[in-house]
C-alpha atoms as a PDB file:
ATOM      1  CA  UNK A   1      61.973 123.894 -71.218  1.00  0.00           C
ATOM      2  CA  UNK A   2      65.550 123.079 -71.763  1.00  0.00           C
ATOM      3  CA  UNK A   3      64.720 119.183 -70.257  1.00  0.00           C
ATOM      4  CA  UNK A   4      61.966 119.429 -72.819  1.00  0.00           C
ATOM      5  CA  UNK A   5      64.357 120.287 -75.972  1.00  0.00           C
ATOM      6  CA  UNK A   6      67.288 117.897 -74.819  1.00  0.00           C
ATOM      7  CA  UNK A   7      64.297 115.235 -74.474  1.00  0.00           C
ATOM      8  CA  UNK A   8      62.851 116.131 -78.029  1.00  0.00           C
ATOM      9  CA  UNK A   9      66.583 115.570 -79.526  1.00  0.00           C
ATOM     10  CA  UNK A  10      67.684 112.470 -77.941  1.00  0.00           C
ATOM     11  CA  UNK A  11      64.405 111.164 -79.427  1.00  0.00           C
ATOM     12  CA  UNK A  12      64.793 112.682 -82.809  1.00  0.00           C
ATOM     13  CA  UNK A  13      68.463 111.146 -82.923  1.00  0.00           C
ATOM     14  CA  UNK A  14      66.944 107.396 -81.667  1.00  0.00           C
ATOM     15  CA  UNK A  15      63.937 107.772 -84.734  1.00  0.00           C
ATOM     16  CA  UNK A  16      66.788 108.492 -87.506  1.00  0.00           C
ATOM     17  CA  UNK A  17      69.218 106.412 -86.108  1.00  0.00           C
ATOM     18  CA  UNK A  18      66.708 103.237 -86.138  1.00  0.00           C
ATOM     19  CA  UNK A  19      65.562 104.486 -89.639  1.00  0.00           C
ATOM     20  CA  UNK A  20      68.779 104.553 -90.842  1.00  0.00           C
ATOM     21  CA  UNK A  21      69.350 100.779 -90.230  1.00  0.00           C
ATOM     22  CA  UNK A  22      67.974  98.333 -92.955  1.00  0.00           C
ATOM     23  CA  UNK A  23      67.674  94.442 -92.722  1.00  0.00           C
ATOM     24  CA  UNK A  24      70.440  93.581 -95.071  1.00  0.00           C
ATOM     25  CA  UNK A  25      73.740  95.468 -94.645  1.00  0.00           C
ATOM     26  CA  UNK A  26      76.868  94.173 -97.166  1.00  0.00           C
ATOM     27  CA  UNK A  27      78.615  92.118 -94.152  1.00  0.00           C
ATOM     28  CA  UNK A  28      75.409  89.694 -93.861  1.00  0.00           C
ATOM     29  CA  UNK A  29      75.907  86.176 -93.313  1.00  0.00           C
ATOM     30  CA  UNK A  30      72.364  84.667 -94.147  1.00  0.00           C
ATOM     31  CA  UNK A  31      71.250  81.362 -93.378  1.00  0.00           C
ATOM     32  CA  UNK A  32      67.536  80.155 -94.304  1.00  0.00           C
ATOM     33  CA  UNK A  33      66.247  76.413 -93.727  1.00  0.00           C
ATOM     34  CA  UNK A  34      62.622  75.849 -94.923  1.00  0.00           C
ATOM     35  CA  UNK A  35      60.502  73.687 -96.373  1.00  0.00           C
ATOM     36  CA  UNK A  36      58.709  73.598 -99.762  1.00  0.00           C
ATOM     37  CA  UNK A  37      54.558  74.339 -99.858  1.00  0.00           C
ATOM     38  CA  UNK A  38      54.605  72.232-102.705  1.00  0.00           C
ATOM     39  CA  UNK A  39      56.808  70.350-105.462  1.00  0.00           C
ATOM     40  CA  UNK A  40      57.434  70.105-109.250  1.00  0.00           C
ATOM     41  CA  UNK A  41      56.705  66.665-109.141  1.00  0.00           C
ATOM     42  CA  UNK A  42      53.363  65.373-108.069  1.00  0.00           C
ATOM     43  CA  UNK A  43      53.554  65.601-104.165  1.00  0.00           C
ATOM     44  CA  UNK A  44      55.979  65.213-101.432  1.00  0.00           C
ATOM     45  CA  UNK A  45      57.242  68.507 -99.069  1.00  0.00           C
ATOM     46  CA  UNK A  46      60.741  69.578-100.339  1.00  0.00           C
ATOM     47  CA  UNK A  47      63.192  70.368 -97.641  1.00  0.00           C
ATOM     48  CA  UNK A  48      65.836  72.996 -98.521  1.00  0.00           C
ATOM     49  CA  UNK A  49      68.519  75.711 -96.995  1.00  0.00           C
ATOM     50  CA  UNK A  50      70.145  78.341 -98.691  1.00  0.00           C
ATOM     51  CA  UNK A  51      73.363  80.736 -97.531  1.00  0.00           C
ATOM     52  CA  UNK A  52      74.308  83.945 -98.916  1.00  0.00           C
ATOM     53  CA  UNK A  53      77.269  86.286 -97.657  1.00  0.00           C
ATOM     54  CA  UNK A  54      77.014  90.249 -98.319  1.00  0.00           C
ATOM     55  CA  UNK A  55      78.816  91.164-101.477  1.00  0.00           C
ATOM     56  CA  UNK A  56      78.132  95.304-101.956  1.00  0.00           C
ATOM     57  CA  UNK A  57      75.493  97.508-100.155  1.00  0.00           C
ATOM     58  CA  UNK A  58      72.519  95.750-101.978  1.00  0.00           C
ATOM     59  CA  UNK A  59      74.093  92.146-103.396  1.00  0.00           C
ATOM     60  CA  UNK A  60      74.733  88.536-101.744  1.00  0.00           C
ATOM     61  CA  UNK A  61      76.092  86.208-103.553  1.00  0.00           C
ATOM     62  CA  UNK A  62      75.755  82.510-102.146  1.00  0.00           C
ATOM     63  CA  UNK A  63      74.527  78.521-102.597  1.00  0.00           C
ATOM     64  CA  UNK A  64      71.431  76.432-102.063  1.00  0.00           C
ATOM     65  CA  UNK A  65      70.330  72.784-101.788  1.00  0.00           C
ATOM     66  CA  UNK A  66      67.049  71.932-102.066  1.00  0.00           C
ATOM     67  CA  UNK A  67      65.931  67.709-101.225  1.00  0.00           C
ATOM     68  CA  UNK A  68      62.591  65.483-101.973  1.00  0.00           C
ATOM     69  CA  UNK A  69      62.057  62.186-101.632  1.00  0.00           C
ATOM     70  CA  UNK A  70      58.604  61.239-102.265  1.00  0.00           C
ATOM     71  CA  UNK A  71      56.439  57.820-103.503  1.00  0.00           C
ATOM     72  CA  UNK A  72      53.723  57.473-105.717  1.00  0.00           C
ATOM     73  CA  UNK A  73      50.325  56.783-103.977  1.00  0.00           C
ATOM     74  CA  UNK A  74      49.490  53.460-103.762  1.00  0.00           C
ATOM     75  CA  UNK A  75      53.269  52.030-105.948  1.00  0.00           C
ATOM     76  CA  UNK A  76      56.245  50.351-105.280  1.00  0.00           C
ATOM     77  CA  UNK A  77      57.651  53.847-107.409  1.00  0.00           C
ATOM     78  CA  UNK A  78      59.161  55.927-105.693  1.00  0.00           C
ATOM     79  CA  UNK A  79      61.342  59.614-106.370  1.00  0.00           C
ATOM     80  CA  UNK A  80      63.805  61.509-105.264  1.00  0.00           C
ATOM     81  CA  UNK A  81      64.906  65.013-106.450  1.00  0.00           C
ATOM     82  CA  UNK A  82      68.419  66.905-105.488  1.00  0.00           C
ATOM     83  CA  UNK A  83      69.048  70.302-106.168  1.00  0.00           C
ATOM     84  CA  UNK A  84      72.407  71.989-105.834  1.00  0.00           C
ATOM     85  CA  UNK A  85      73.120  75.750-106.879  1.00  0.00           C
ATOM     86  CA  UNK A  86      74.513  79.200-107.218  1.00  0.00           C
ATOM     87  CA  UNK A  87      71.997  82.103-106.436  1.00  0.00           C
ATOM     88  CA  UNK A  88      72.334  86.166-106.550  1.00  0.00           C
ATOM     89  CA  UNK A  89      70.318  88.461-104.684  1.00  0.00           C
ATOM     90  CA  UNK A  90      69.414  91.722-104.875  1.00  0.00           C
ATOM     91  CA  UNK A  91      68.233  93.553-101.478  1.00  0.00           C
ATOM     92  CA  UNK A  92      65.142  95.961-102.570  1.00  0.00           C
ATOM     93  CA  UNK A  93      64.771  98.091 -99.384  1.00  0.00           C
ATOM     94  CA  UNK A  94      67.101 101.161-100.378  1.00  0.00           C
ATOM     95  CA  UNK A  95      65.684 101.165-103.628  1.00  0.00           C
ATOM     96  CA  UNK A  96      62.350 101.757-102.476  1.00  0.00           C
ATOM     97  CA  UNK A  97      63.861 103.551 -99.786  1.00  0.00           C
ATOM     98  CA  UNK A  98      62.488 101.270 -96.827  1.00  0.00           C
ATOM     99  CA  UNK A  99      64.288 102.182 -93.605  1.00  0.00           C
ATOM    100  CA  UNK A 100      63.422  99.475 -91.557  1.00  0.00           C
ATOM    101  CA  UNK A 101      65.598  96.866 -89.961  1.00  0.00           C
ATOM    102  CA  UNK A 102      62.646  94.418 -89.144  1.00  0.00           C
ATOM    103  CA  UNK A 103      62.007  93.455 -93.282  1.00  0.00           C
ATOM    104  CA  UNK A 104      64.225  92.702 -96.086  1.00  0.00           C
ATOM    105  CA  UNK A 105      62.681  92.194 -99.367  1.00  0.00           C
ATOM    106  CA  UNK A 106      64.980  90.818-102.447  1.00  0.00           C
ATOM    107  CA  UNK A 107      64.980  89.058-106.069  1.00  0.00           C
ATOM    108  CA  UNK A 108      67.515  86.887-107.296  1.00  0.00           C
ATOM    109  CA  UNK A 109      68.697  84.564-109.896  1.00  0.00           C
ATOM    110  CA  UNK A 110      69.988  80.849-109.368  1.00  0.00           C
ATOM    111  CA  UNK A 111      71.890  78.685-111.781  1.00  0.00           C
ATOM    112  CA  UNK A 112      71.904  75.054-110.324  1.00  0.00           C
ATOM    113  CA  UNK A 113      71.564  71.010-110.848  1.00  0.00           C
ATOM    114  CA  UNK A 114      68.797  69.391-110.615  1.00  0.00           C
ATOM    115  CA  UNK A 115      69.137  65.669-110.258  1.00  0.00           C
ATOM    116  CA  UNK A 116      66.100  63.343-110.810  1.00  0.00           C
ATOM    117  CA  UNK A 117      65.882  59.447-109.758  1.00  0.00           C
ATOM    118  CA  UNK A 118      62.899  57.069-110.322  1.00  0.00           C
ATOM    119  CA  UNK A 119      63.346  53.494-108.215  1.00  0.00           C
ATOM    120  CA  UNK A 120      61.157  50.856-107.705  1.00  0.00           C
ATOM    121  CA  UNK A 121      60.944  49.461-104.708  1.00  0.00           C
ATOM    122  CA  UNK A 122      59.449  46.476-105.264  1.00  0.00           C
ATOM    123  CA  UNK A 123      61.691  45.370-107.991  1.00  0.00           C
ATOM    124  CA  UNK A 124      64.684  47.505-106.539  1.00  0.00           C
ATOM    125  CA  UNK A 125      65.417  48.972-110.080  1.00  0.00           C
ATOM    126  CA  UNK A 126      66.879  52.055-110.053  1.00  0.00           C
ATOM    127  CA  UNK A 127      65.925  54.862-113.150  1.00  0.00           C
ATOM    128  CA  UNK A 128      68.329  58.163-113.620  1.00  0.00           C
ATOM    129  CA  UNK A 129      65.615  60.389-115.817  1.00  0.00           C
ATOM    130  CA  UNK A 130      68.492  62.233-118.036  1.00  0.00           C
ATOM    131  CA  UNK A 131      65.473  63.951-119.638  1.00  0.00           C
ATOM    132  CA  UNK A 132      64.741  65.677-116.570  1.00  0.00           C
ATOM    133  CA  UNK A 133      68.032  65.533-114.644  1.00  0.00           C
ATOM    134  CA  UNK A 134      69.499  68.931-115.683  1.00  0.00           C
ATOM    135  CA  UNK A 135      71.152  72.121-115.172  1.00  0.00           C
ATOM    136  CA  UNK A 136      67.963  75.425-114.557  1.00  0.00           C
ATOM    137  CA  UNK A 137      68.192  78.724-114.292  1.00  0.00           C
ATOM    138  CA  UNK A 138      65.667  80.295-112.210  1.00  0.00           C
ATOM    139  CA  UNK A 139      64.012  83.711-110.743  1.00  0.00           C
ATOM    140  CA  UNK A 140      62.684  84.279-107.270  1.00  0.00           C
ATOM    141  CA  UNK A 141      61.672  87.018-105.272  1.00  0.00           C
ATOM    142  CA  UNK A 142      60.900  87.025-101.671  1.00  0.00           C
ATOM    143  CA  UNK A 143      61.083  88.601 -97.877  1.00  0.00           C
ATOM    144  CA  UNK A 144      61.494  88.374 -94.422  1.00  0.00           C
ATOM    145  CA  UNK A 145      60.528  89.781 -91.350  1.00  0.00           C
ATOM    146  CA  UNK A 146      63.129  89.647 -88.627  1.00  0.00           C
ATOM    147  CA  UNK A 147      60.813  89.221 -85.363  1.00  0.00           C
ATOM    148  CA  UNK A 148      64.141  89.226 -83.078  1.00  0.00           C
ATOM    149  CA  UNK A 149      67.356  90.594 -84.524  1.00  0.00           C
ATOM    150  CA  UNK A 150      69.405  87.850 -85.851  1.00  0.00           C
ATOM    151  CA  UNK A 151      66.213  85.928 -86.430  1.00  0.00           C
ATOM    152  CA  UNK A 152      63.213  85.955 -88.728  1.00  0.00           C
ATOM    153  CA  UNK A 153      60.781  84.112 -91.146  1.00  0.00           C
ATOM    154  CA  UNK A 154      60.892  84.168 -95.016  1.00  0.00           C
ATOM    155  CA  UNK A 155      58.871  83.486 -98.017  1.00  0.00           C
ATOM    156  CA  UNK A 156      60.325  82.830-101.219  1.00  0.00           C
ATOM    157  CA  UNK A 157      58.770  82.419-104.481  1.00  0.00           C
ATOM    158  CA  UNK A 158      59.883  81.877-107.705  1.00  0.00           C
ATOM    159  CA  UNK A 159      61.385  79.045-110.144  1.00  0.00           C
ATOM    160  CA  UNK A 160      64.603  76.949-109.624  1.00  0.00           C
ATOM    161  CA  UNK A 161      65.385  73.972-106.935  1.00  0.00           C
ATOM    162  CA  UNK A 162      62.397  71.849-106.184  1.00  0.00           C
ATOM    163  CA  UNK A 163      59.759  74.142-105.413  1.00  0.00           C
ATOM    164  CA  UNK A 164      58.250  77.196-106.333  1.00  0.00           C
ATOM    165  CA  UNK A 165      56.970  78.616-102.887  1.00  0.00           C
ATOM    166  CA  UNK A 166      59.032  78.073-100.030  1.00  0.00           C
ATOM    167  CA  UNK A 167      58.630  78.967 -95.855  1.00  0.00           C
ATOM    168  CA  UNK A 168      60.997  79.306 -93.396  1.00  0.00           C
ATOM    169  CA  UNK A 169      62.997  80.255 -90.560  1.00  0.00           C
ATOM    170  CA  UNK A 170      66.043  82.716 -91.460  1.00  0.00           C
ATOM    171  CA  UNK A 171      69.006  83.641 -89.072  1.00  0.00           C
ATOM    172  CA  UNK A 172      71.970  85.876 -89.608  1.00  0.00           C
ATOM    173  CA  UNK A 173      74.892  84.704 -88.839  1.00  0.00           C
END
């Protein structure tokens, strides 16, 4: 009996202890890489990273770039788009009181550039779109699931950089 009850609390202690833990904690250094599912601009597969840094219990604060480079079917035109910016995220598990360190579901804001070019390569003329080329503010939500500890995949969607649905591979740092 006594094996039984020192059996039952070692258990007990492992469950809340493991509960206790969440994804995110305020230390995090987060790296994602990933690619775009699709772009703003008629085609191509963005390429992107991002890298945030624990702020406060539920906040990172952190940077992404986001890069295309992409021709027009059957042209000499060709695009590129750059993206370089500021984002903020907010870490939802606590809130909805999700004790789990295998996801991490979040929201955010970014501020960035975005910096469109149009050349032709036949001609080699070069065109800066100044109509398009310009500072966005965008939304996003997403979430990952952490299938080893430090590493995990991510979905992001939202507006801001060069796509609006993004896949990856995220690591903690």
């Amino acid at each position: 009996m006594q094996k039984l009850v020192v059996l039952f609390t070692v258990l007990s202690s492992i469950i809340n202890i493991s509960k206790a833990q969440n994804a995110f904690d305020e230390h995090a250094k987060l790296l994602n890489v990933g690619i775009g599912v699709n772009s703003y601009e008629a085609g191509g597969i963005p390429i992107g990273a991002s890298f945030e840094v624990g702020v406060a219990k539920n906040i990172s604060l952190g940077g992404g770039l986001d890069y295309l480079n992409h021709s027009f079917y059957n042209t000499s035109y060709r695009y590129s788009i750059f993206y370089l910016g500021g984002r903020l995220s907010y870490h939802l598990n606590r809130l909805f009181d999700l004790s789990t360190n295998k996801a991490d579901f979040y929201g955010g804001t970014a501020l960035g550039y975005r910096s469109i070019t149009l050349s032709n390569t036949y001609t080699g003329q070069t065109i800066s779109n100044e109509y398009t080329s310009r500072f966005i503010l965008g939304l996003y939500i997403g979430g990952k699931y952490y299938f080893y500890k430090k590493t995990s995949i991510f979905l992001e969607l939202g507006t801001g950089g060069v796509t609006n649905a993004r896949i990856g591979l995220g690591f903690k740092l």
